[in-house]
C-alpha atoms as a PDB file:
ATOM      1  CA  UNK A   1     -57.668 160.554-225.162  1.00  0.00           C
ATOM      2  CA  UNK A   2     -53.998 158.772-224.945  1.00  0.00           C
ATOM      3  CA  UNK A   3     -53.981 155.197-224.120  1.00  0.00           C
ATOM      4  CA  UNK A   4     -52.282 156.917-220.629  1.00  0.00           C
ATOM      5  CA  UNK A   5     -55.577 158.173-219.795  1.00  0.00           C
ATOM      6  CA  UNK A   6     -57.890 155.272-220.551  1.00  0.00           C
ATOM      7  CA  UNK A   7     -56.554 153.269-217.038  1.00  0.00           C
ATOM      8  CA  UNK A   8     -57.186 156.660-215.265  1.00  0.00           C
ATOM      9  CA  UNK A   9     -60.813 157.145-216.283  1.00  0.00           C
ATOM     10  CA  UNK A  10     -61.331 153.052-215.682  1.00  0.00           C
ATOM     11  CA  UNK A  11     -60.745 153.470-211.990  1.00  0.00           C
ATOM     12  CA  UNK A  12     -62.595 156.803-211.904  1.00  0.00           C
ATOM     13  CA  UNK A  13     -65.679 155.168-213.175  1.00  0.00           C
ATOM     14  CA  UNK A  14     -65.278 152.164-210.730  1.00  0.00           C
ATOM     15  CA  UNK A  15     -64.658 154.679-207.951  1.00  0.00           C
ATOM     16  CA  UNK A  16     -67.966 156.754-208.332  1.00  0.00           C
ATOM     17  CA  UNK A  17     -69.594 153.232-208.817  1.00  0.00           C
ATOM     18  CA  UNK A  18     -68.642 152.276-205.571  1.00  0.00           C
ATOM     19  CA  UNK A  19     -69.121 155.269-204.156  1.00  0.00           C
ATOM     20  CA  UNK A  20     -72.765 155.356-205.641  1.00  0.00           C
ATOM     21  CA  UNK A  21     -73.153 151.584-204.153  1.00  0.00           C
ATOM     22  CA  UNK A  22     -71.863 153.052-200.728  1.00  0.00           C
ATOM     23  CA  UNK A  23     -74.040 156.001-200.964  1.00  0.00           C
ATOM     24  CA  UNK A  24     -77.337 153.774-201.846  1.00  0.00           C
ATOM     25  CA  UNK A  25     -76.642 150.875-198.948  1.00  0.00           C
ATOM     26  CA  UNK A  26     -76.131 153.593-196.381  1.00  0.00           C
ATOM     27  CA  UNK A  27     -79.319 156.008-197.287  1.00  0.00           C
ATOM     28  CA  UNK A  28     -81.337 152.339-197.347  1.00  0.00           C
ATOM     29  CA  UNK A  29     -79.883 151.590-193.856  1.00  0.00           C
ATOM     30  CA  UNK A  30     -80.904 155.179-192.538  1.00  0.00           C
ATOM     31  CA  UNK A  31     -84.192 154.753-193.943  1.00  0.00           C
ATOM     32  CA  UNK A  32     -84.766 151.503-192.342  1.00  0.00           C
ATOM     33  CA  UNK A  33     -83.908 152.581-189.077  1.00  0.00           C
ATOM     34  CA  UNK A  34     -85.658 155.561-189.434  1.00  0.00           C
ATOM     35  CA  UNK A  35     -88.848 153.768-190.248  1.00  0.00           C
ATOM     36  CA  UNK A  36     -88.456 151.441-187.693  1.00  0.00           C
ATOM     37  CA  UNK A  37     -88.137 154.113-185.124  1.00  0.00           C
ATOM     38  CA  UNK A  38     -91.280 156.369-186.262  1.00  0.00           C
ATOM     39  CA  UNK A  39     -93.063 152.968-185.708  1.00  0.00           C
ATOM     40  CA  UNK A  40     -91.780 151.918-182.118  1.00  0.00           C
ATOM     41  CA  UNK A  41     -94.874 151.920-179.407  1.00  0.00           C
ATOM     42  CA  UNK A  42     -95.195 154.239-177.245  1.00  0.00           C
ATOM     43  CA  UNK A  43     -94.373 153.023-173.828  1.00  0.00           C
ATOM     44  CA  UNK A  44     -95.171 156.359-171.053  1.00  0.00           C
ATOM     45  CA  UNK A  45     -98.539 154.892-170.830  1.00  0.00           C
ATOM     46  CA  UNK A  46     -96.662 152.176-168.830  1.00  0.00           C
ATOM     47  CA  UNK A  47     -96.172 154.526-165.565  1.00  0.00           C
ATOM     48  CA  UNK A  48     -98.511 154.069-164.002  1.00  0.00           C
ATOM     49  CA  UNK A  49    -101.230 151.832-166.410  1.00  0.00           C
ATOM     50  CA  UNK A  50    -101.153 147.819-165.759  1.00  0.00           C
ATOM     51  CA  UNK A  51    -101.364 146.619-169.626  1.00  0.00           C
ATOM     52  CA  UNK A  52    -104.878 143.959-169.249  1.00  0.00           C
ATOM     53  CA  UNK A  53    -103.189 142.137-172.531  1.00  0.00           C
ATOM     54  CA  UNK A  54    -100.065 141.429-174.684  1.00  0.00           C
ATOM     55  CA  UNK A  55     -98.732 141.200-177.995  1.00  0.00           C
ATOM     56  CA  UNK A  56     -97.928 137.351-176.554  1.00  0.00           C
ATOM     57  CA  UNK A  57    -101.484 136.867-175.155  1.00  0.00           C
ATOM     58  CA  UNK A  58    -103.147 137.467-178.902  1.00  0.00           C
ATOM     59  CA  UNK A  59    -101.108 135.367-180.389  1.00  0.00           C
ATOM     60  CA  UNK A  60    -101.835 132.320-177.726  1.00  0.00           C
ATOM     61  CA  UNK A  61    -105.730 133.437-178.417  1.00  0.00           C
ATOM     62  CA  UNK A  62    -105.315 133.184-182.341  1.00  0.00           C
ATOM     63  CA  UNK A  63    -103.571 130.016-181.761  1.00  0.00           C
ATOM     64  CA  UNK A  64    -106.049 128.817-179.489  1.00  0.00           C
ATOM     65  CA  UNK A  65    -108.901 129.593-181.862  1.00  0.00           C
ATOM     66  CA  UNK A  66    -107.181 128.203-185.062  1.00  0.00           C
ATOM     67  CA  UNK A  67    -107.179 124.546-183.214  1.00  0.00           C
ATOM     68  CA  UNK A  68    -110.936 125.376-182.200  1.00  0.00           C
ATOM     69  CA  UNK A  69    -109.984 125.734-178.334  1.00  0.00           C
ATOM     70  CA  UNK A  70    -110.525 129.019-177.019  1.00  0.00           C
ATOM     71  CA  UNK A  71    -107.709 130.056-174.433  1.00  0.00           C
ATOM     72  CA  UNK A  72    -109.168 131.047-170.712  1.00  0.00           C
ATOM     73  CA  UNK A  73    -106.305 133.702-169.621  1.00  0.00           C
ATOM     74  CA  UNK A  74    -105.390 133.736-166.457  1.00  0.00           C
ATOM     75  CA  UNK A  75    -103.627 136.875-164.804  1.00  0.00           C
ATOM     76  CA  UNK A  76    -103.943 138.545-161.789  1.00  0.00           C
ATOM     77  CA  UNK A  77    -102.095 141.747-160.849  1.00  0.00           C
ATOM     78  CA  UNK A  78     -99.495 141.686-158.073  1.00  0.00           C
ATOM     79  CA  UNK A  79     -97.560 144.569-156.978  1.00  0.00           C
ATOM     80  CA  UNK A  80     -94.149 144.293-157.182  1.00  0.00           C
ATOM     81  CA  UNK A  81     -93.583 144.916-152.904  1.00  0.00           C
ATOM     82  CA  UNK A  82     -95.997 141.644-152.341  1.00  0.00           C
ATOM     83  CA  UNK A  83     -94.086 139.724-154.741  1.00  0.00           C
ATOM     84  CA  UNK A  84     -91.518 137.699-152.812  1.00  0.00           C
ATOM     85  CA  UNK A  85     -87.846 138.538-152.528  1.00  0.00           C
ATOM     86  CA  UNK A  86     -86.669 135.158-153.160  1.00  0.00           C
ATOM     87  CA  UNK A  87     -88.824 134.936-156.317  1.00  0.00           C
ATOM     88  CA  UNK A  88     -87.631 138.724-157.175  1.00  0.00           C
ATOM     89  CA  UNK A  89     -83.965 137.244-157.104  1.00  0.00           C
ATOM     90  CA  UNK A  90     -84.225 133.398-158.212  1.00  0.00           C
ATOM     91  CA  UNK A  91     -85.648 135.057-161.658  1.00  0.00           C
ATOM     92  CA  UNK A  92     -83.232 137.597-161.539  1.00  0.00           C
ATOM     93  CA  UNK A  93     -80.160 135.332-161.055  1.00  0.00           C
ATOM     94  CA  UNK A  94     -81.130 132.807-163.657  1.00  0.00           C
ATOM     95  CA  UNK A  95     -82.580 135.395-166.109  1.00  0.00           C
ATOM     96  CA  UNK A  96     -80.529 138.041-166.223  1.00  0.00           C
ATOM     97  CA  UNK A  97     -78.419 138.410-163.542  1.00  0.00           C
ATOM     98  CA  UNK A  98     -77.005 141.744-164.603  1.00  0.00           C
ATOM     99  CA  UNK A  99     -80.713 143.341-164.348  1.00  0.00           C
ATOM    100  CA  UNK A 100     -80.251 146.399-162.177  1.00  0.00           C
ATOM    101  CA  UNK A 101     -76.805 147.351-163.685  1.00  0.00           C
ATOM    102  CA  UNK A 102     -77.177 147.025-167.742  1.00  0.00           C
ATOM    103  CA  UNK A 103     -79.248 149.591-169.520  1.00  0.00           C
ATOM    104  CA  UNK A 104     -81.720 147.068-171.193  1.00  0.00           C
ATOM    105  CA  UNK A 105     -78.959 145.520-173.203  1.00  0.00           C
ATOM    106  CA  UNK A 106     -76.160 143.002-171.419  1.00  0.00           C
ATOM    107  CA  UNK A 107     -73.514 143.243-174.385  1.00  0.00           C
ATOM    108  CA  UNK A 108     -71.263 140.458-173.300  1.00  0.00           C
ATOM    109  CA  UNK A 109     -74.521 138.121-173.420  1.00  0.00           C
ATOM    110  CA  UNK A 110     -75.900 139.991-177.014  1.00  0.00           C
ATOM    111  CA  UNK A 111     -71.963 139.452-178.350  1.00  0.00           C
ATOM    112  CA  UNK A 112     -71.883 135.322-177.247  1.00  0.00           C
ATOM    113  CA  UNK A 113     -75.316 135.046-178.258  1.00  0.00           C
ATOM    114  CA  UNK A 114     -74.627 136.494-181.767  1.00  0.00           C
ATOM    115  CA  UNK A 115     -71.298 134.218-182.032  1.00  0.00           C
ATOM    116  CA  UNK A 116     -73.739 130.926-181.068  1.00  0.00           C
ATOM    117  CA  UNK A 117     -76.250 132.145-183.696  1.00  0.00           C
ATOM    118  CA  UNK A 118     -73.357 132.433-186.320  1.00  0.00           C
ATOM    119  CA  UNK A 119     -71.696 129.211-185.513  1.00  0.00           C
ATOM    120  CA  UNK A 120     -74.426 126.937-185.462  1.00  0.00           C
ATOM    121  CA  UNK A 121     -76.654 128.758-188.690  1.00  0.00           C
ATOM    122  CA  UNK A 122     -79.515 129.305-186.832  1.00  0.00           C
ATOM    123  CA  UNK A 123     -81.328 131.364-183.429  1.00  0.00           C
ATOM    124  CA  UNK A 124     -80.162 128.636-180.586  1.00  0.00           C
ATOM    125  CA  UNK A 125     -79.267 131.596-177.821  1.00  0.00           C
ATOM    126  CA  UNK A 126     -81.556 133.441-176.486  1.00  0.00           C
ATOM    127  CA  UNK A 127     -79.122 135.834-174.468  1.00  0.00           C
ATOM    128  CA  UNK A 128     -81.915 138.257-173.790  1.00  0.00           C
ATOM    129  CA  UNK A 129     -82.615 140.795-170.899  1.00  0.00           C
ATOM    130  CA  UNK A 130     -86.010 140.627-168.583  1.00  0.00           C
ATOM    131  CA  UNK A 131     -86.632 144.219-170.160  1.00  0.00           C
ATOM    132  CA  UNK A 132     -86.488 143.151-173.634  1.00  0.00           C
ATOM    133  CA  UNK A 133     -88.424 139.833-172.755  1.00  0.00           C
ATOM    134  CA  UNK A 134     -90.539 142.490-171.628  1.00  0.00           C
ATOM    135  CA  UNK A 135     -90.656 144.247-174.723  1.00  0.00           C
ATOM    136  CA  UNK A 136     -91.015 140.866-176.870  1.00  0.00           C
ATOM    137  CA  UNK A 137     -93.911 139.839-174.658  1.00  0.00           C
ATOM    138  CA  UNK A 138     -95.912 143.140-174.834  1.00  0.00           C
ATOM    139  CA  UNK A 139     -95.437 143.786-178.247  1.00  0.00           C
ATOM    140  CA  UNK A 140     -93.915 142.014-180.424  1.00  0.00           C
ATOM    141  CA  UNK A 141     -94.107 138.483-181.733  1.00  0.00           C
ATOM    142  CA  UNK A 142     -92.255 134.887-180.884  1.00  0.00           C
ATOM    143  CA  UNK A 143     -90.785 134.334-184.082  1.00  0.00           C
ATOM    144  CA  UNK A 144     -87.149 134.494-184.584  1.00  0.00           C
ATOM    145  CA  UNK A 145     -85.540 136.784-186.841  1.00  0.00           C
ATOM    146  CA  UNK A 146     -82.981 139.708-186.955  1.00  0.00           C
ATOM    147  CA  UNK A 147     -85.710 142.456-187.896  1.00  0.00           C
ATOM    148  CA  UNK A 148     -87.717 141.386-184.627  1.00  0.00           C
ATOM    149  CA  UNK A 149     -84.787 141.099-182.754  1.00  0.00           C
ATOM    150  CA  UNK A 150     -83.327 145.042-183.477  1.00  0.00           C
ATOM    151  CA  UNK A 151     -86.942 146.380-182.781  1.00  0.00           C
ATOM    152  CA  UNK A 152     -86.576 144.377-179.676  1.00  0.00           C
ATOM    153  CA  UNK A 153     -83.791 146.367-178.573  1.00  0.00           C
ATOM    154  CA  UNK A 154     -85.220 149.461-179.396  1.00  0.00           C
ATOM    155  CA  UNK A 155     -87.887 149.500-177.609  1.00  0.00           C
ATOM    156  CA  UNK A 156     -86.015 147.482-174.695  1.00  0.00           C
ATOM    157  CA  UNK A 157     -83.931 150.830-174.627  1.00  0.00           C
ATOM    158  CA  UNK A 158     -86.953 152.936-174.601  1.00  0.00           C
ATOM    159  CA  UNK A 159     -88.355 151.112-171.851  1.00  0.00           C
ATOM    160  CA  UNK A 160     -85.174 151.881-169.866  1.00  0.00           C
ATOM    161  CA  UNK A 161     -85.475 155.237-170.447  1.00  0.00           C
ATOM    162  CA  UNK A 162     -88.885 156.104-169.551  1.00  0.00           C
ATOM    163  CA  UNK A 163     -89.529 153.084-166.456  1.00  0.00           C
ATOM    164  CA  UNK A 164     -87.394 152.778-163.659  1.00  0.00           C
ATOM    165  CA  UNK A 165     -86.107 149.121-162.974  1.00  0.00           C
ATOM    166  CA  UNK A 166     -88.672 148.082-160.468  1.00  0.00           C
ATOM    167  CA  UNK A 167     -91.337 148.927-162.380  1.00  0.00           C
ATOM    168  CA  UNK A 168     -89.631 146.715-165.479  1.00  0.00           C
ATOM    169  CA  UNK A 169     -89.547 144.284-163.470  1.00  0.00           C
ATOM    170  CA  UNK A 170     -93.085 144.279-161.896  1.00  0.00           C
ATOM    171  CA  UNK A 171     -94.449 144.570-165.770  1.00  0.00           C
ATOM    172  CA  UNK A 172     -92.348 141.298-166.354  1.00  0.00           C
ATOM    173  CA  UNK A 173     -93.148 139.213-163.216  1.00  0.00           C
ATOM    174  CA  UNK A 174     -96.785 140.227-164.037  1.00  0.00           C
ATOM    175  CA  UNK A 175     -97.006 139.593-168.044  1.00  0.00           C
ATOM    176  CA  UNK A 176     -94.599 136.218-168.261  1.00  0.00           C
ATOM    177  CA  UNK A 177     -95.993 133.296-169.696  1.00  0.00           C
ATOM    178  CA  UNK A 178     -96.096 130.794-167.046  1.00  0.00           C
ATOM    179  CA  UNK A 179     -97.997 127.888-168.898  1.00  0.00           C
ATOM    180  CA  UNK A 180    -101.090 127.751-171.441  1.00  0.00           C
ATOM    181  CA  UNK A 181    -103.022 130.768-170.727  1.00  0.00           C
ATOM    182  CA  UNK A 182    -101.242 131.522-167.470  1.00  0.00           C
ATOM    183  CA  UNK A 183     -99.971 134.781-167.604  1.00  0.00           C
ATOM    184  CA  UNK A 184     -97.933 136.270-164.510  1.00  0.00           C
ATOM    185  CA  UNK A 185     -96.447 134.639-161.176  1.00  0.00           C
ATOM    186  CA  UNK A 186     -99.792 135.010-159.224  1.00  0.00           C
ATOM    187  CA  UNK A 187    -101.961 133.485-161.796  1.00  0.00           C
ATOM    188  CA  UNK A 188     -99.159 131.035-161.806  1.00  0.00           C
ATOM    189  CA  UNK A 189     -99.284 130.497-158.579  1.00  0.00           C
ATOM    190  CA  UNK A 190    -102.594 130.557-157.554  1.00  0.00           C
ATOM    191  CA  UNK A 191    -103.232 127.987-160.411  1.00  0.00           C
ATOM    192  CA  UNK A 192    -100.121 125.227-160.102  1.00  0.00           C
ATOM    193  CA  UNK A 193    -100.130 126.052-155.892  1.00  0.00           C
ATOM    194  CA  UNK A 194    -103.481 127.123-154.683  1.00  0.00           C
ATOM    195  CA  UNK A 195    -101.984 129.872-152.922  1.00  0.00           C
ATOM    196  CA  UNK A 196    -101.071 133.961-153.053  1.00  0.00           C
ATOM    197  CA  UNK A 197     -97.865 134.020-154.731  1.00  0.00           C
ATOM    198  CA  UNK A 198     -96.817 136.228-151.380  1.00  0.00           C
ATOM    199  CA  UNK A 199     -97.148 132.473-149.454  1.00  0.00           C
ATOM    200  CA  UNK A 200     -94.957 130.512-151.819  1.00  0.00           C
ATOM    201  CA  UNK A 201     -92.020 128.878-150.353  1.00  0.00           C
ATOM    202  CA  UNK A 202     -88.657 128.543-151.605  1.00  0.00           C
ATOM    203  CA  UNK A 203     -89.315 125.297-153.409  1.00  0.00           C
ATOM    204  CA  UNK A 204     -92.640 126.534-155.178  1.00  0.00           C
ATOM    205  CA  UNK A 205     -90.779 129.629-155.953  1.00  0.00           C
ATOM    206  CA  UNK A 206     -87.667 127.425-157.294  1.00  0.00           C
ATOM    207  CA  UNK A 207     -90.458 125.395-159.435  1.00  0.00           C
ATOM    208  CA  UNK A 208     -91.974 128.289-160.568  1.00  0.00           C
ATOM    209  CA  UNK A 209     -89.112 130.068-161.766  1.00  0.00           C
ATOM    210  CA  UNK A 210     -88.070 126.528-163.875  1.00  0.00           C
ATOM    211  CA  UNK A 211     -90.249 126.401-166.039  1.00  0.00           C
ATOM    212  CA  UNK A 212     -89.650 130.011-167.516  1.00  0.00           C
ATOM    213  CA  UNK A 213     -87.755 128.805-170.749  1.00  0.00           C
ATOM    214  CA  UNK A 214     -90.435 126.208-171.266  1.00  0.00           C
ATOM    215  CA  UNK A 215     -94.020 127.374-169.899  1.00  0.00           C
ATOM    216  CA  UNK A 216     -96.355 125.371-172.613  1.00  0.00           C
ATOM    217  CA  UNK A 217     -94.599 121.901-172.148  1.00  0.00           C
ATOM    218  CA  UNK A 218     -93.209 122.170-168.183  1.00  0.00           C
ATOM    219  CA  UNK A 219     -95.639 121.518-165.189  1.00  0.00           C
ATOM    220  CA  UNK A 220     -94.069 123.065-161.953  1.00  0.00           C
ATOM    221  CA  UNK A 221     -96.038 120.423-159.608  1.00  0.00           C
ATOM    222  CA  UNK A 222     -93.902 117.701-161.942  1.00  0.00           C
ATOM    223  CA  UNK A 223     -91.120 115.482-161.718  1.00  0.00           C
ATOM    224  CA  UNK A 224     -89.514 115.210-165.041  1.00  0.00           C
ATOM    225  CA  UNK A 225     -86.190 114.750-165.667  1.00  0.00           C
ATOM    226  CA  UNK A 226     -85.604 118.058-166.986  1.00  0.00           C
ATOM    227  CA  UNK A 227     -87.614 120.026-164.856  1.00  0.00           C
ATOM    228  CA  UNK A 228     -85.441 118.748-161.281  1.00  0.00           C
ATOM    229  CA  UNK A 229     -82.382 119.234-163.341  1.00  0.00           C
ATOM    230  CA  UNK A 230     -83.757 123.139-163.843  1.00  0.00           C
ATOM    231  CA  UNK A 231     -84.613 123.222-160.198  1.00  0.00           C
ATOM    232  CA  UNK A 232     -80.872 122.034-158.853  1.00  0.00           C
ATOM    233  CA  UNK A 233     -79.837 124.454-161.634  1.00  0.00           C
ATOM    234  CA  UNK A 234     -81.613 127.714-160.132  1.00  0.00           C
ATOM    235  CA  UNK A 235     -80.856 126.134-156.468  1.00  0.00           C
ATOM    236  CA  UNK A 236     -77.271 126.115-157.450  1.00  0.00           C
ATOM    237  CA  UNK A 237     -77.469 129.629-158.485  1.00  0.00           C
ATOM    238  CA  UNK A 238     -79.200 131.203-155.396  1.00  0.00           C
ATOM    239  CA  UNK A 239     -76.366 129.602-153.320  1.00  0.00           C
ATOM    240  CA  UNK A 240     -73.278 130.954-156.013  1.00  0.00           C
ATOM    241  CA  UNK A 241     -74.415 134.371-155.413  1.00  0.00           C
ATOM    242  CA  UNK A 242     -75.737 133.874-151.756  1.00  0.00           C
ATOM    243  CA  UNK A 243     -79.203 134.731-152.185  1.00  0.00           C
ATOM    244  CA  UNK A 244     -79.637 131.270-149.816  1.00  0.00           C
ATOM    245  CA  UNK A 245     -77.716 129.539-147.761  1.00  0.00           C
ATOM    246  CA  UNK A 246     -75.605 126.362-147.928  1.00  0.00           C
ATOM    247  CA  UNK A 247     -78.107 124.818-144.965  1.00  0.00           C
ATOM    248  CA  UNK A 248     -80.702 125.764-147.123  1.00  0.00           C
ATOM    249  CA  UNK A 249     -79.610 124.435-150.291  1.00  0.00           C
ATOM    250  CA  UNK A 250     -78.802 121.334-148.605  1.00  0.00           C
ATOM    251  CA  UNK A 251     -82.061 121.177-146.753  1.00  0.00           C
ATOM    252  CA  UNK A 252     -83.651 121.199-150.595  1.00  0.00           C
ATOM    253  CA  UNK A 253     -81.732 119.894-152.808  1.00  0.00           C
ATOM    254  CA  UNK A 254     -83.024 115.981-152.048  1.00  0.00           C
ATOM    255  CA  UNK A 255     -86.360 117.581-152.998  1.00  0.00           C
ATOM    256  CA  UNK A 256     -84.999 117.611-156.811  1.00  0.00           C
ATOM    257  CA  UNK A 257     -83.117 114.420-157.131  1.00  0.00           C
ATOM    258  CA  UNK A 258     -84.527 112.120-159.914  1.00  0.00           C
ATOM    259  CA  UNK A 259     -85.786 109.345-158.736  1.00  0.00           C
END
């Protein structure tokens, strides 16, 4: 070999190194998703079968039973044409108002979410669909991680494809944690309200819909400071996208002043 040659067959060797590197990431990364779809639930059953539990529901009933306490679940069925249309759209609006357009995933929320997540070091935007709160809530667990997160998607996807929207959104309105051991809006409501959730009006159904991002530690009958200022919030948003009124906003927004 000339001393020509030796630089040559350096860079070959680091070459088919780095190819072999390449090679060995991208068959782990195939395998990995692979795996991870073979082991995605199957979700046809959901046509037409109400689920009677939840991936969430265990975990509150583990958690209950670790403290010694024993969770009594509450939820009641509803069908999605009794459930009112102002509750329908005061979830959808705050929650994700792009419901009945995106295809389980809203992008533009996943990409700013994802930015947050980097820029901060840690999970502080949620940025999430109702379908794949759906899909956490059925089967999956609550902590935060990336691994949870892509399944979450996946089977948010696959819920898309086999359910049409209404039917999404009936499972979630029916399966959401609503406080400890309340599980959907008419267990919700028949428990904070004493009343069907079909007879709510459209300040139970604004206090109802607050305390979605914080079901264990809000009370929807309260009046803490954060809870009004989620209640203005959602008000403010029904009357941006003119679900409501500017009368009617008016004619409720005293109701969520602090005092």
């Amino acid at each position: 070999m000339t001393v020509d040659e030796r630089p040559k067959k350096k860079k070959r060797h680091i070459l088919r190194k780095g190819l072999l590197v390449v090679g060995t990431v991208f068959a782990l990364a195939a395998g990995f998703v692979g795996t991870t779809v073979l082991t995605l639930p199957d979700v046809s059953g959901l046509k037409s079968a109400n689920p009677s539990s939840t991936s969430l529901i265990r975990l509150r009933q583990i958690e209950a039973e670790a403290k010694g306490r024993p969770l009594r679940v509450r939820m009641e069925w509803v069908a999605f044409g009794r459930v009112p249309h102002l509750l329908k759209e005061s979830v959808r609006v705050t929650e994700d108002y792009s419901f009945y357009w995106h295809k389980g995933i809203d992008h533009a929320e996943l990409r700013e979410s994802i930015k947050r997540d980097i820029r901060e070091r840690r999970f502080a935007r949620g940025g999430s669909t109702i379908t794949q709160q759906l899909a956490k809530n059925l089967y999956l667990s609550t902590r935060k991680s990336l691994f949870r997160k892509f399944r979450e998607v996946l089977i948010a996807r696959r819920l898309e494809k086999v359910l049409s929207k209404d039917r999404i959104f009936e499972l979630y309105l029916n399966v959401i944690e609503l406080g400890p051991g309340v599980f959907g809006v008419q267990a919700a409501s028949r428990r904070r309200f004493r009343k069907d959730v079909g007879d709510l009006d459209l300040g139970e159904i604004v206090r109802l819909t607050a305390v979605i991002p914080r079901p264990l530690s809000a009370d929807p009958g309260g009046s803490g400071r954060w809870l009004l200022w989620r209640c203005r919030w959602i008000l403010g948003k029904l009357k941006a996208h003119e679900v409501i009124s500017d009368d009617t906003y008016q004619s409720l927004i005293g109701e969520f002043q602090s005092r």
